[in-house]
Structures are given as structure tokens and as C-alpha cells.
N, C-alpha and C. Protein backbone atom coordinates (compact mmCIF):
# COMPACT_ATOMS: atom_id res chain seq x y z
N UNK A 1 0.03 -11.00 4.36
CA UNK A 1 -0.22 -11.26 5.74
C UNK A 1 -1.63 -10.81 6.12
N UNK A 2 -2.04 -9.32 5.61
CA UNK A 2 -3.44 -9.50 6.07
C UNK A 2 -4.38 -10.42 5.20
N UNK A 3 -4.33 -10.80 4.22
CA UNK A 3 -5.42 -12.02 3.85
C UNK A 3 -5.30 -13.25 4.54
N UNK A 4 -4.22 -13.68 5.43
CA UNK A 4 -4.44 -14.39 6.10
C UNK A 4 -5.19 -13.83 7.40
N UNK A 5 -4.70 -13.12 8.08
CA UNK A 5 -5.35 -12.37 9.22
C UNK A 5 -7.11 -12.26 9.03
N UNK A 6 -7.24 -12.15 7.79
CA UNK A 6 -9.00 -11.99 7.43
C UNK A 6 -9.13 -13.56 7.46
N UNK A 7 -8.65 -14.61 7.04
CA UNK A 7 -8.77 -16.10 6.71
C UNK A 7 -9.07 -16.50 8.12
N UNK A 8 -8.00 -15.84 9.30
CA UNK A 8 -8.38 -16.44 11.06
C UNK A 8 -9.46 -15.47 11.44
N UNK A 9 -10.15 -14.61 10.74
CA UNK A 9 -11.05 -13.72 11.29
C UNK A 9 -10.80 -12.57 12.16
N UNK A 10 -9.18 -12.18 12.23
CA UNK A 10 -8.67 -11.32 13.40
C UNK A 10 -9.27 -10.02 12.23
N UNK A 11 -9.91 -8.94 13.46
CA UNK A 11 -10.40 -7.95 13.14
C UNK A 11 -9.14 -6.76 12.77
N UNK A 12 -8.48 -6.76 13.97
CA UNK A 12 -7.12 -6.17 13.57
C UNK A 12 -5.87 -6.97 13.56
N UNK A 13 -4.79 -6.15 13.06
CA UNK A 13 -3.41 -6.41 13.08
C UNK A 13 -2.80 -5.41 13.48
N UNK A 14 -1.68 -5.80 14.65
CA UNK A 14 -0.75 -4.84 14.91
C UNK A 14 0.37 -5.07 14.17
N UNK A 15 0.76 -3.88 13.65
CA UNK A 15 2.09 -4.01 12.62
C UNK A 15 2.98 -2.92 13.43
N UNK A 16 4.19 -3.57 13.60
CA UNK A 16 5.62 -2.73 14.04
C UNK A 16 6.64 -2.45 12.61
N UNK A 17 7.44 -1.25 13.42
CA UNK A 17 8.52 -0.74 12.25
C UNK A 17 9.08 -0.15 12.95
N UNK A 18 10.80 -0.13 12.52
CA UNK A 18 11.46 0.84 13.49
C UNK A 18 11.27 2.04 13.53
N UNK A 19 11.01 2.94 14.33
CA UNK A 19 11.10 4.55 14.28
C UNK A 19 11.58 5.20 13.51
N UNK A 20 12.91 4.91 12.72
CA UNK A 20 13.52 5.99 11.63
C UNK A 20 13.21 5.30 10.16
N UNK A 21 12.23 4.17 10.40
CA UNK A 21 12.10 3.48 8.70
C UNK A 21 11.04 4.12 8.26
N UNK A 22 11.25 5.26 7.64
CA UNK A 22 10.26 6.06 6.90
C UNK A 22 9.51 5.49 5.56
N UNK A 23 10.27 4.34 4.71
CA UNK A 23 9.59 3.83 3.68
C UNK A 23 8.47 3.10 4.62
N UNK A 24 8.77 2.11 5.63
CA UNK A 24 7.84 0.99 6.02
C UNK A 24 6.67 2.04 6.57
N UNK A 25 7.02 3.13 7.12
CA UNK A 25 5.84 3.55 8.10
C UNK A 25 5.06 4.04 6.90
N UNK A 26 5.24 4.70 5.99
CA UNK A 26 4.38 5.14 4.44
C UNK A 26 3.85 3.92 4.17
N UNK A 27 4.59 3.03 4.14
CA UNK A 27 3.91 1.63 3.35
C UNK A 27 2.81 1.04 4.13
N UNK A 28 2.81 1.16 5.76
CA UNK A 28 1.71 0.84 6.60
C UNK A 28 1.16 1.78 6.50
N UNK A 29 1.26 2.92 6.32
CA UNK A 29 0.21 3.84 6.76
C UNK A 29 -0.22 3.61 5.39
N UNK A 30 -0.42 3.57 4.09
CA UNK A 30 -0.93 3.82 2.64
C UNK A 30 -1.62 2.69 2.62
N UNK A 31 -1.75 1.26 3.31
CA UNK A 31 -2.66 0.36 3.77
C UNK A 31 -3.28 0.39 4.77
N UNK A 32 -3.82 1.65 5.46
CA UNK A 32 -4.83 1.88 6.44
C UNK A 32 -4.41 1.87 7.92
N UNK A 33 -2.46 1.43 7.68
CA UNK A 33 -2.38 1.47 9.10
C UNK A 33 -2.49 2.90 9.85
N UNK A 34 -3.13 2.99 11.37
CA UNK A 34 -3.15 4.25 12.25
C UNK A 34 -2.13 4.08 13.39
N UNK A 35 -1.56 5.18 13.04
CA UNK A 35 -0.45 4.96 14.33
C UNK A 35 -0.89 5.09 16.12
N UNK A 36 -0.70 3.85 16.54
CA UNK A 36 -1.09 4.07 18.07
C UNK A 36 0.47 4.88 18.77
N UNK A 37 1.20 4.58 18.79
CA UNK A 37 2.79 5.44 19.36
C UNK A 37 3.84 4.59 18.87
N UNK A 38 4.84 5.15 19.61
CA UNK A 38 6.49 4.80 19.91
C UNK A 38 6.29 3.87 21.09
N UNK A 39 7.30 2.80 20.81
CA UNK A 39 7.49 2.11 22.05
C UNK A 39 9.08 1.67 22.09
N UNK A 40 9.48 1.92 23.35
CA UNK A 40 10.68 1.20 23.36
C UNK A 40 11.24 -0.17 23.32
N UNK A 41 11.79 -0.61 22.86
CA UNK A 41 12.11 -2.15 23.06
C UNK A 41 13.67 -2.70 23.17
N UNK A 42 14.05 -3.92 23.44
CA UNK A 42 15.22 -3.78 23.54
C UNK A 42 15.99 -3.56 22.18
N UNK A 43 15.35 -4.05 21.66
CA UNK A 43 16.05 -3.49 19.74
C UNK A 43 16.07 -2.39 19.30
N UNK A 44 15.22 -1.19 20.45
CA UNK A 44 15.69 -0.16 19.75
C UNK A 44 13.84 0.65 19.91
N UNK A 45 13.81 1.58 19.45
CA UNK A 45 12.42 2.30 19.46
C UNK A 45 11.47 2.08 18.11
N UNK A 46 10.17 1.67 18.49
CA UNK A 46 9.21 1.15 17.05
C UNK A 46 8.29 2.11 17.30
N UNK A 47 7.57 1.98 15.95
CA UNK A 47 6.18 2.55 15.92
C UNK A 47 5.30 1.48 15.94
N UNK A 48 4.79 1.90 16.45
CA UNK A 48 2.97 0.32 16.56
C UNK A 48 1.76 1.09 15.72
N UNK A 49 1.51 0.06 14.70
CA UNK A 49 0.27 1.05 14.25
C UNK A 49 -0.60 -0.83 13.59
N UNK A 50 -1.72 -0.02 14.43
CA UNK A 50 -3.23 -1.28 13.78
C UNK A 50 -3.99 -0.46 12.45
N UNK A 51 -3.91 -2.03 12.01
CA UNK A 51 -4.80 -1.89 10.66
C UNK A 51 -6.59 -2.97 10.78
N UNK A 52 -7.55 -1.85 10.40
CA UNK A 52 -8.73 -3.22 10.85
C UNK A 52 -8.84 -3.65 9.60
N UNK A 53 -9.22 -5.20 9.71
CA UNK A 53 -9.36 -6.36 8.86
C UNK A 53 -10.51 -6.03 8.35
């Protein structure tokens, strides 16, 4: 997904994960993602974290 994201020229990507998925948030964070917060949603509470392209 980000080699496409570099292909449309988007500088960043926001990537979500649920709050208690500890593999995904390692796996974004070990590709540069930075966590901006928690957000609530109706599915439940995420983390939002951008990665720059």
C-alpha cells in the first residue's frame, strides 16, 4: 500500500489499528509509523498513526 501511495505522490498515509492489536501497532510503528492518538469510533477505539512517503 505505501508504494502505491508514493505512485499518487501522497506525502503521507494515515494508517489505523485497533487499540489492543499490539502485533499491528509494532508492525506500523517498525515501518516509520508515529503515533498521532486514540480515537473513538463506532467500532470501537483505534490508534491513528502517519507514516511520510
Amino acid at each position: 500500500m505505501l508504494d502505491e501511495a508514493r505512485v499518487l505522490g501522497l506525502d503521507r498515509v494515515l494508517i489505523i489499528c485497533e487499540a489492543d492489536n499490539v502485533a499491528s501497532a509494532k508492525t506500523i510503528e517498525r515501518h516509520g509509523g508515529l503515533l498521532e492518538g486514540f480515537r473513538d469510533t463506532e467500532l470501537g477505539t483505534v490508534r491513528r498513526y502517519w507514516i511520510k512517503n
